[in-house]
N, C-alpha and C. Protein backbone atom coordinates (compact mmCIF):
# COMPACT_ATOMS: atom_id res chain seq x y z
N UNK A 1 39.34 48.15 -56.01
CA UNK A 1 39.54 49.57 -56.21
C UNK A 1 40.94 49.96 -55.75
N UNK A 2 41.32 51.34 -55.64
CA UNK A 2 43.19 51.69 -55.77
C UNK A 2 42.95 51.48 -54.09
N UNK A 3 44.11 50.55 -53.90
CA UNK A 3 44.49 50.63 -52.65
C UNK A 3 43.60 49.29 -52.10
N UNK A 4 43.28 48.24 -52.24
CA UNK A 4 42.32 47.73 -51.89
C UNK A 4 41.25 48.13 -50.65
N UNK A 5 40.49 49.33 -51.47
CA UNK A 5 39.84 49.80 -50.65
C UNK A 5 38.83 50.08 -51.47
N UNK A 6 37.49 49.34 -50.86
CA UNK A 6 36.44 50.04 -51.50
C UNK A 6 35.54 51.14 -51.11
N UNK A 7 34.62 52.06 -51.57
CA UNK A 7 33.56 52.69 -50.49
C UNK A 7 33.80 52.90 -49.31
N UNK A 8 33.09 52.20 -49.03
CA UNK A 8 32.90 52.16 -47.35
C UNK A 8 34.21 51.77 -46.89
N UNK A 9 35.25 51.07 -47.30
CA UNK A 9 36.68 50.48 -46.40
C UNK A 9 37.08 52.01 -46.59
N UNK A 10 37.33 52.98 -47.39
CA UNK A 10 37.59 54.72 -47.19
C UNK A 10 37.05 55.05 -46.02
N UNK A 11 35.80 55.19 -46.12
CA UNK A 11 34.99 55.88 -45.30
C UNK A 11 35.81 55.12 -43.49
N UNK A 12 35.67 54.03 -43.23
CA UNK A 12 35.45 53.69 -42.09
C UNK A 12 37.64 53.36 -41.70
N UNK A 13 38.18 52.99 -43.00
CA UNK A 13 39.42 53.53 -43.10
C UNK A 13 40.07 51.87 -42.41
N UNK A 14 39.63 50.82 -43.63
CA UNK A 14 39.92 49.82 -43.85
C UNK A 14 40.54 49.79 -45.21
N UNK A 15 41.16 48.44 -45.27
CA UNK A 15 41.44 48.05 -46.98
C UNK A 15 41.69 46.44 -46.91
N UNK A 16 42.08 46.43 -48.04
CA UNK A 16 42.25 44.67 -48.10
C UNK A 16 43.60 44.57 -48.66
N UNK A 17 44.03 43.17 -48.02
CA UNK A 17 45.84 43.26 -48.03
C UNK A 17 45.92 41.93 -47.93
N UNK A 18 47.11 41.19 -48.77
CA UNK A 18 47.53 40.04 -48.61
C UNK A 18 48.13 39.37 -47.33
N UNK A 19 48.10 38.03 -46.88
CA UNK A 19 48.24 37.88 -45.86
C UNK A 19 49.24 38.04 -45.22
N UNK A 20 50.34 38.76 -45.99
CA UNK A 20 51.43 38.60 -45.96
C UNK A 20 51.83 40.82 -45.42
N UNK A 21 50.49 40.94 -45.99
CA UNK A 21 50.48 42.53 -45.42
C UNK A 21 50.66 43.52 -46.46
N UNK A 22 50.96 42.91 -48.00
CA UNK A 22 50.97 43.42 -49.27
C UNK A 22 49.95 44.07 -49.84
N UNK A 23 49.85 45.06 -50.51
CA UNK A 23 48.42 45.64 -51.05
C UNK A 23 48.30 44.71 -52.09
N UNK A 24 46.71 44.70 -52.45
CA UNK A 24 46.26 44.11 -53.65
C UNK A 24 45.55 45.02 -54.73
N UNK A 25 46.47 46.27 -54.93
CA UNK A 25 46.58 46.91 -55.94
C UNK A 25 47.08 46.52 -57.09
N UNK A 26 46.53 46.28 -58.14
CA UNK A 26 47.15 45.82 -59.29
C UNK A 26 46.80 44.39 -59.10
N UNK A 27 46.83 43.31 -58.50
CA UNK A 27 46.60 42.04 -58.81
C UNK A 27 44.89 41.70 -58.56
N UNK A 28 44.95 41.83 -60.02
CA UNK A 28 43.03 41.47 -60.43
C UNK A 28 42.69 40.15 -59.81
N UNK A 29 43.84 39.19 -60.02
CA UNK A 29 43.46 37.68 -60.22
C UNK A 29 42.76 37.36 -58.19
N UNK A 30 43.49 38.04 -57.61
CA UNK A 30 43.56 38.08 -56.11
C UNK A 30 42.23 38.88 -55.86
N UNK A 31 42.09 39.95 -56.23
CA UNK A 31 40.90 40.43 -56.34
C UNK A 31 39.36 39.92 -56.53
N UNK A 32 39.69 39.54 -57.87
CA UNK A 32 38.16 38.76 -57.97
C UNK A 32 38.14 37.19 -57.68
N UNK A 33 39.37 36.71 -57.09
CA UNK A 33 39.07 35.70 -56.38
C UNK A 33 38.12 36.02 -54.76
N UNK A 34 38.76 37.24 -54.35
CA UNK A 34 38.65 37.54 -52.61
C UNK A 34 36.82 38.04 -53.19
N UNK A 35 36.26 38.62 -54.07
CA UNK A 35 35.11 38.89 -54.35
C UNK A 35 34.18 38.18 -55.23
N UNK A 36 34.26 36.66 -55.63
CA UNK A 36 33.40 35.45 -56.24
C UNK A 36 32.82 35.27 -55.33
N UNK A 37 32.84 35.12 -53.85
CA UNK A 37 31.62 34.90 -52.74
C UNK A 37 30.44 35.73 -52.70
N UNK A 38 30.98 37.39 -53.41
CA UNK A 38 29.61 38.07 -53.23
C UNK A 38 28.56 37.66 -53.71
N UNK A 39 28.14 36.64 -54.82
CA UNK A 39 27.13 35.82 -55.36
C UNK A 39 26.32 35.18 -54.29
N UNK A 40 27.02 34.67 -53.27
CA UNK A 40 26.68 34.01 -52.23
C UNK A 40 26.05 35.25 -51.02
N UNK A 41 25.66 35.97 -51.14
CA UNK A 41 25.88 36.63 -49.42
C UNK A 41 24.89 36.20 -48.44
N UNK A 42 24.62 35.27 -48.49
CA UNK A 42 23.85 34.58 -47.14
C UNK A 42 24.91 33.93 -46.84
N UNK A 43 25.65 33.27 -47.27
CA UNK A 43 27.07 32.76 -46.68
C UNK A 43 28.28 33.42 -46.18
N UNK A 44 28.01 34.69 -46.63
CA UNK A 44 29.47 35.77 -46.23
C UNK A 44 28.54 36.37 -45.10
N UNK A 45 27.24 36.23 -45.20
CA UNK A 45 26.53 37.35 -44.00
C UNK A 45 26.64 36.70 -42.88
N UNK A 46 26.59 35.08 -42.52
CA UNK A 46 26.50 34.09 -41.51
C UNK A 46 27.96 34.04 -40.82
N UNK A 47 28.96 34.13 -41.93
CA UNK A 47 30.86 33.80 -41.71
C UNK A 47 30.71 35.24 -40.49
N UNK A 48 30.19 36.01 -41.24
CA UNK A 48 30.56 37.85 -40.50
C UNK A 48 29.55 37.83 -39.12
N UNK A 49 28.84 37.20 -39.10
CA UNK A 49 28.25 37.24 -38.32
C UNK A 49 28.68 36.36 -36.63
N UNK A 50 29.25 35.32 -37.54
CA UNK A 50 29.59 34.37 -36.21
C UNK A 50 31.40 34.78 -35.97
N UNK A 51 31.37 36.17 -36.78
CA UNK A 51 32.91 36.40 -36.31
C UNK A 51 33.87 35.50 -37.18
N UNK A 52 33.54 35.26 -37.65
CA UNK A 52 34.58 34.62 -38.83
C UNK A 52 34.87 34.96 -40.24
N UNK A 53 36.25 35.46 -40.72
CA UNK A 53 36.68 36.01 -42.12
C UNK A 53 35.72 35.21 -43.14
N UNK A 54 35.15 36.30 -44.18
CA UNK A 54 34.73 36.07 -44.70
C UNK A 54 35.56 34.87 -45.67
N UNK A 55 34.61 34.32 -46.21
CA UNK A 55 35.14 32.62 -47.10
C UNK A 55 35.78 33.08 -48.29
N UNK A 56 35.34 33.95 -49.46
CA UNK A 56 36.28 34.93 -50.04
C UNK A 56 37.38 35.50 -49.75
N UNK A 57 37.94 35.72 -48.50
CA UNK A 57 39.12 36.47 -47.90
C UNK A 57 39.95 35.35 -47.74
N UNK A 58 39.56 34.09 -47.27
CA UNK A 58 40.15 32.82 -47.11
C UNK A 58 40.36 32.02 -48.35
N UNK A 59 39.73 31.95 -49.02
CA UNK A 59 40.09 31.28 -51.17
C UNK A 59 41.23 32.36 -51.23
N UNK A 60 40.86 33.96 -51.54
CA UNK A 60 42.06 34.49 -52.03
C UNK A 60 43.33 35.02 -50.88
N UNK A 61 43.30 34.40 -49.24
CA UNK A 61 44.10 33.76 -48.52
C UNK A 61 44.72 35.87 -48.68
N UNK A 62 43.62 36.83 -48.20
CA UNK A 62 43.53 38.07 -47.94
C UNK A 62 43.40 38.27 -46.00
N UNK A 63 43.42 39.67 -46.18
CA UNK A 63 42.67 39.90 -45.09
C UNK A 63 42.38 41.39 -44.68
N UNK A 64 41.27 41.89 -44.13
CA UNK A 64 41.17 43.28 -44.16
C UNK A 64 41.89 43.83 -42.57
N UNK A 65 42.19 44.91 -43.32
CA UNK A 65 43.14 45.72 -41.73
C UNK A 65 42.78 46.97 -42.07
N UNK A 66 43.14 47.62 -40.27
CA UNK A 66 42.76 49.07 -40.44
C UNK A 66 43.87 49.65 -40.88
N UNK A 67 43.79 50.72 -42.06
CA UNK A 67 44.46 51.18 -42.54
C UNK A 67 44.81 52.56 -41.46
């Protein structure tokens, strides 16, 4: 979504940003790479759980910050 921010990253006043600190506005390819894990979410729920970036954020080599 604009700003890599979805829903709730508004609300709580997060977004998602390259690792480099770049928005991932406009680059789809980065996008639905960082979101192919949602198929999985017993695996993104376990990563988040034990404190570790989600496995999607790490393939598309993202990361979320407070905006």
């Amino acid at each position: 979504l604009p700003g890599g921010q979805s829903i709730g990253k508004k609300i709580m006043k997060y977004a998602a940003v390259k690792q480099d600190g770049s928005s991932l506005e406009g680059d789809y390819a980065t996008s639905a790479t960082r979101n192919v894990t949602l198929f999985i979410p017993l695996l993104d729920l376990i990563l988040v759980l034990i404190d570790k970036p989600r496995l999607g954020d790490d393939l598309a080599k993202t990361k979320v910050v407070n905006k």
